[in-house]
Protein backbone atom coordinates (compact mmCIF):
# COMPACT_ATOMS: atom_id res chain seq x y z
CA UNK A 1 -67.28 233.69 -26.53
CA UNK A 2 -68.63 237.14 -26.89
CA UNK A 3 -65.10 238.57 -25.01
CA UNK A 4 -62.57 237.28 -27.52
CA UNK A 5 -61.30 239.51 -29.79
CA UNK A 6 -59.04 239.49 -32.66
CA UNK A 7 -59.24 236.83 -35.62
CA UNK A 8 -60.98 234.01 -33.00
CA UNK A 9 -63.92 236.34 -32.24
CA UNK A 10 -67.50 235.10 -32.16
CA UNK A 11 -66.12 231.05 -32.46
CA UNK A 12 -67.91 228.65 -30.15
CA UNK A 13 -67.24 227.34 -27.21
CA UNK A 14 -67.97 223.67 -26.84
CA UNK A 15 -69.32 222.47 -23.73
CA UNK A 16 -69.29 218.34 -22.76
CA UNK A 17 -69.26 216.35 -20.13
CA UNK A 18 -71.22 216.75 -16.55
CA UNK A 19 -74.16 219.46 -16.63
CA UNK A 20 -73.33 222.40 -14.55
CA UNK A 21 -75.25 221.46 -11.55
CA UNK A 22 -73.20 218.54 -11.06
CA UNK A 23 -69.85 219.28 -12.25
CA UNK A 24 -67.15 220.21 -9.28
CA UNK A 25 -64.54 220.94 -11.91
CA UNK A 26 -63.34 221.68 -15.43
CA UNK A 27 -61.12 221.01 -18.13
CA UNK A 28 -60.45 223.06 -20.98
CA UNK A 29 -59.05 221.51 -24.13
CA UNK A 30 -57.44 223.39 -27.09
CA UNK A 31 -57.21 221.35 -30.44
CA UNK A 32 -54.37 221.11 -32.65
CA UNK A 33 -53.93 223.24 -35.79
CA UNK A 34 -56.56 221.40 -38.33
CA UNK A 35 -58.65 220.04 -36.11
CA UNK A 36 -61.71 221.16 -34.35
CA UNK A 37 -63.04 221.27 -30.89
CA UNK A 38 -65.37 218.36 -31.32
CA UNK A 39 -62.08 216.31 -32.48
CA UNK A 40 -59.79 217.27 -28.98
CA UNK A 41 -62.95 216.43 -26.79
CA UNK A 42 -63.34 212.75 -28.61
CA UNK A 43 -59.24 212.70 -28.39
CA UNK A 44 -59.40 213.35 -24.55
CA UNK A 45 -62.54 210.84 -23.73
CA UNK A 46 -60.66 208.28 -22.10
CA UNK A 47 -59.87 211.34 -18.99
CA UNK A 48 -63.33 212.02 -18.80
CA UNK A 49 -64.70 211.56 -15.32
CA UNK A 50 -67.61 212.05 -13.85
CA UNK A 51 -68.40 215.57 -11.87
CA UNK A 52 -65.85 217.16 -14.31
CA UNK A 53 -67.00 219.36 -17.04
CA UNK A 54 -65.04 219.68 -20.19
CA UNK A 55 -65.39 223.17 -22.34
CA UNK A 56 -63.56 223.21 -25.93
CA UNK A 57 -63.01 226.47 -27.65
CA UNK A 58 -62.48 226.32 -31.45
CA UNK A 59 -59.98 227.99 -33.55
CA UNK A 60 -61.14 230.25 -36.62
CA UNK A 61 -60.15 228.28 -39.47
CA UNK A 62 -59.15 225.60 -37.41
CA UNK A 63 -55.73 226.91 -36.40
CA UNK A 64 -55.11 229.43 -33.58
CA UNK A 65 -51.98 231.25 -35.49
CA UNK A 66 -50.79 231.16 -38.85
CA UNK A 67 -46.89 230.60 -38.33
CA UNK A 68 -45.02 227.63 -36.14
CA UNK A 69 -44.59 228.24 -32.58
CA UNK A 70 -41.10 228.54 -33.43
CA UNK A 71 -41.55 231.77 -34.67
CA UNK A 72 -41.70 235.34 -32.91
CA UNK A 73 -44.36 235.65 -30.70
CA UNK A 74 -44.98 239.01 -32.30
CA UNK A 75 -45.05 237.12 -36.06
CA UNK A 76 -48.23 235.21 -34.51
CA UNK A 77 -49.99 238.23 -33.49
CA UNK A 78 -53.23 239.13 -33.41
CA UNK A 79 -53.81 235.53 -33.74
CA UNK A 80 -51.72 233.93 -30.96
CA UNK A 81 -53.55 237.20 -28.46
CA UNK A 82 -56.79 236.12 -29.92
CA UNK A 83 -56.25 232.51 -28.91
CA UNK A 84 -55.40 233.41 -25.38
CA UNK A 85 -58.45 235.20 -25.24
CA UNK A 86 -60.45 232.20 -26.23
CA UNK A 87 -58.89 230.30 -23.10
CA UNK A 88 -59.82 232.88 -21.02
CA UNK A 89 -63.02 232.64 -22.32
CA UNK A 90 -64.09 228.94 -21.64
CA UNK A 91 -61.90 230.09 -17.64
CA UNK A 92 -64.82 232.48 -17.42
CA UNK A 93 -67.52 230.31 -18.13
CA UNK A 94 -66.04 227.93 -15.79
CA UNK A 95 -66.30 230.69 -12.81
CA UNK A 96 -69.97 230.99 -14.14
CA UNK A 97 -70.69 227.89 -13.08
CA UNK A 98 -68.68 228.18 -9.70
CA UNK A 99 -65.69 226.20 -10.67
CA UNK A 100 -62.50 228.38 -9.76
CA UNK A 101 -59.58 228.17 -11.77
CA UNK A 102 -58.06 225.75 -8.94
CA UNK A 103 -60.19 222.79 -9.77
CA UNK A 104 -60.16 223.76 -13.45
CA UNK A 105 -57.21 221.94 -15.68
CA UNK A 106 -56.11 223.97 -19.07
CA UNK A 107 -54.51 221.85 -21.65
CA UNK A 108 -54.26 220.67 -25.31
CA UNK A 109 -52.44 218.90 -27.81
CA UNK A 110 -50.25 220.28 -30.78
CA UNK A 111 -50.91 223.70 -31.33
CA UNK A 112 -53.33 223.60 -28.67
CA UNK A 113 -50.54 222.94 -26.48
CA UNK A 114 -48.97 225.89 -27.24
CA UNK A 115 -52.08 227.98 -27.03
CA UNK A 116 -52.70 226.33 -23.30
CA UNK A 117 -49.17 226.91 -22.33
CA UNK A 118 -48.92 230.69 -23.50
CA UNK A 119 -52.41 231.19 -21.39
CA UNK A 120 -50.79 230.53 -18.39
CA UNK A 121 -47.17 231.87 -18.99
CA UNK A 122 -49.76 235.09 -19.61
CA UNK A 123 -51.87 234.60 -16.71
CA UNK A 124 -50.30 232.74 -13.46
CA UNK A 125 -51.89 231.41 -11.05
CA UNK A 126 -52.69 228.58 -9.15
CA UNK A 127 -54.74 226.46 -11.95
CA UNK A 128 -55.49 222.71 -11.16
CA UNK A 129 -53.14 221.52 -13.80
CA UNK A 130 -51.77 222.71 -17.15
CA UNK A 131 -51.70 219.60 -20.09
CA UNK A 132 -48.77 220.46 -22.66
CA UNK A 133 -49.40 217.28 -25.11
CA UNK A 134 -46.72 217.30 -28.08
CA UNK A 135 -46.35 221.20 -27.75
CA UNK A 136 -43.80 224.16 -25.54
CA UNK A 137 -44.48 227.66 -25.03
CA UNK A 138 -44.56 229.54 -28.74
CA UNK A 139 -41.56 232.01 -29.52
CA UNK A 140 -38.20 231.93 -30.75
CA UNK A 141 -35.31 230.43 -29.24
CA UNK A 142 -33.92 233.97 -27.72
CA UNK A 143 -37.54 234.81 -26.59
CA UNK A 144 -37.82 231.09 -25.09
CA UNK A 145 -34.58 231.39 -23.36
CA UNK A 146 -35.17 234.73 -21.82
CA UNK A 147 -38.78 234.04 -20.25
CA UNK A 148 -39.68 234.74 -17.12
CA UNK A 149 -43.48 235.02 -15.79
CA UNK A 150 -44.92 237.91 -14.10
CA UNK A 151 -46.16 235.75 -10.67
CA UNK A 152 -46.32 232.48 -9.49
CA UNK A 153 -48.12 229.04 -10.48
CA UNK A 154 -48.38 228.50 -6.82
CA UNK A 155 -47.31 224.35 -7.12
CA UNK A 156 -49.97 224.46 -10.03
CA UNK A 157 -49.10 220.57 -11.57
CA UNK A 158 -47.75 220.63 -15.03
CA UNK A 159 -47.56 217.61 -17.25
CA UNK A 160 -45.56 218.08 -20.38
CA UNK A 161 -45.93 215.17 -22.86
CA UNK A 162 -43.88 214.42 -26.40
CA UNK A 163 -42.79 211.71 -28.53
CA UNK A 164 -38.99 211.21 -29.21
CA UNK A 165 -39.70 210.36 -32.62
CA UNK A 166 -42.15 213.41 -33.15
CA UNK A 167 -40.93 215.94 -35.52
CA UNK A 168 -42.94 218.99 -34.67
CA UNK A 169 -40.98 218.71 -30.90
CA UNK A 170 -37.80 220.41 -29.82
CA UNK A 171 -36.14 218.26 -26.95
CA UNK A 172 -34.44 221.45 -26.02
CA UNK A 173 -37.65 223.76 -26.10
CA UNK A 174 -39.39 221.02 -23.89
CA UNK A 175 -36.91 221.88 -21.59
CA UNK A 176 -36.98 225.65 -21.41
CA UNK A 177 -40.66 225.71 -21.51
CA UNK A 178 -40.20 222.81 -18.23
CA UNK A 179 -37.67 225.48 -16.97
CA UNK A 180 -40.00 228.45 -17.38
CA UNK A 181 -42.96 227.22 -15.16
CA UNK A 182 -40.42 225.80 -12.81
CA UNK A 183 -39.58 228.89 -11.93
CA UNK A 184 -42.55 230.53 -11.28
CA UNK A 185 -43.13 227.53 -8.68
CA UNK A 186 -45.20 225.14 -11.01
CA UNK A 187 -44.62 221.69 -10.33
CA UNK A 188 -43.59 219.84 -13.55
CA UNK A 189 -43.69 216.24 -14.85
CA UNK A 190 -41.98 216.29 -18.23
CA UNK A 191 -42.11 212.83 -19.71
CA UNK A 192 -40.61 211.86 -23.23
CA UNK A 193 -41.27 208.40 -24.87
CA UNK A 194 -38.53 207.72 -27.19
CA UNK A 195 -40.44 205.35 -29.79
CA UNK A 196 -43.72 207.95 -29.82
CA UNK A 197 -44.43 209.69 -32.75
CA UNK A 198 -47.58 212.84 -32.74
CA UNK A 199 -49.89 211.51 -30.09
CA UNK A 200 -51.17 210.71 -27.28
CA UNK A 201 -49.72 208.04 -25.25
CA UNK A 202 -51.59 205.86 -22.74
CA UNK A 203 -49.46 207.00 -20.08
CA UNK A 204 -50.67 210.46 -20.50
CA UNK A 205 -54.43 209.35 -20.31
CA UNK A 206 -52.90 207.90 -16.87
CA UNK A 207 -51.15 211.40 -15.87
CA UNK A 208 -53.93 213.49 -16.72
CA UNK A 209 -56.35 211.11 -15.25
CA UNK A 210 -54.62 211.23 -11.50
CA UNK A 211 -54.47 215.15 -12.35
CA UNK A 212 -58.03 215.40 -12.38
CA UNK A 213 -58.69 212.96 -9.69
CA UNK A 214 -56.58 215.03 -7.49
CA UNK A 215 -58.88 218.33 -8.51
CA UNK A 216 -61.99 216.35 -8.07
CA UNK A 217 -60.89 214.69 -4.47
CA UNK A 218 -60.76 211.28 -6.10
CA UNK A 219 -56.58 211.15 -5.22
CA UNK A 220 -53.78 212.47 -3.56
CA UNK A 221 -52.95 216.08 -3.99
């Protein structure tokens, strides 16, 4: 990823799934905080489809910034910049295999969710789908509250994903971070399960699944 900067600069990007000659679109995964690239693409194998390829940046030290999302977005900097970067990265090398960023789905989980969701807030457009698994958009509660993005997500699907019983997940930031894309004109499917601790439910498999039919023309729209 020889355009990231900052503290993520000259980590690799792992690529999976179809080849590039026969993938028609892409999803890019961002691990959680501790884990590794190889670790979210295993996590994420039951969505795997065919035609879709899956690139995996990884995190220096195997966290993409130092302090919880929680904090100021300016107390995770250069790191939380740098991990942008890497997202716009593996976008790039999507486009370099002719797969525009509205067949191409950005998500994670944890951390990574964070990272995915602070890409976009960053960079709107109309994306094939944006995965927030167990994570919000990083910042602190005023900076939460008072976000706004600079364009619209253009009905750009949005599944955000958390356990009731997961301690790393503010009900009430899940729903300013739902807010925040709602208002640039993302369409959002926020979905809490009450008895779900840190991880992924099957029901998300299922969401992101239809998600990436849809982008592949396996599904409804």
């Amino acid at each position: 990823m020889e355009s990231v900067s900052g503290p993520h600069a000259g980590q690799p990007l792992l690529t999976a799934g179809a080849p590039a000659l026969a993938a028609d679109a892409a999803l890019i995964l961002c691990h959680g905080r501790g884990a590794t690239a190889q670790g979210v693409v295993n996590l994420m194998d039951p969505v795997v489809r065919h035609r879709l390829a899956v690139l995996a940046p990884h995190a220096e030290r195997s966290r993409w910034y130092p302090r919880p999302a929680t904090a100021s977005r300016a107390d995770n900097e250069p790191w939380l910049s740098s991990s942008v970067d890497c997202v716009a990265a593996a976008l790039d090398a999507a486009r370099a295999i002719d797969i525009p960023p509205e067949r191409t789905v950005v998500g994670g989980f944890s951390q990574g969710a964070c990272v995915a969701a602070e890409f976009v807030r960053r960079t709107p457009a109309r994306y094939g789908g944006l995965v927030v698994l167990s994570g919000t958009l990083p910042g602190s509660t005023d900076e939460l509250a008072a976000t706004e993005l600079d364009g619209s997500l253009a009905e750009t699907p949005v599944l955000i994903g958390y356990g009731g019983a997961d301690p790393h997940v503010d009900r009430e930031r899940v729903a300013e971070t739902a807010r925040v894309f709602e208002a640039a004109d993302a369409v959002v499917d926020e979905r809490r399960y009450p008895e779900t601790g840190h991880e992924v439910t099957d029901d998300e498999f299922e969401a992101i699944g239809g998600m990436l039919d849809a982008v592949l023309g396996d599904g409804s729209p």
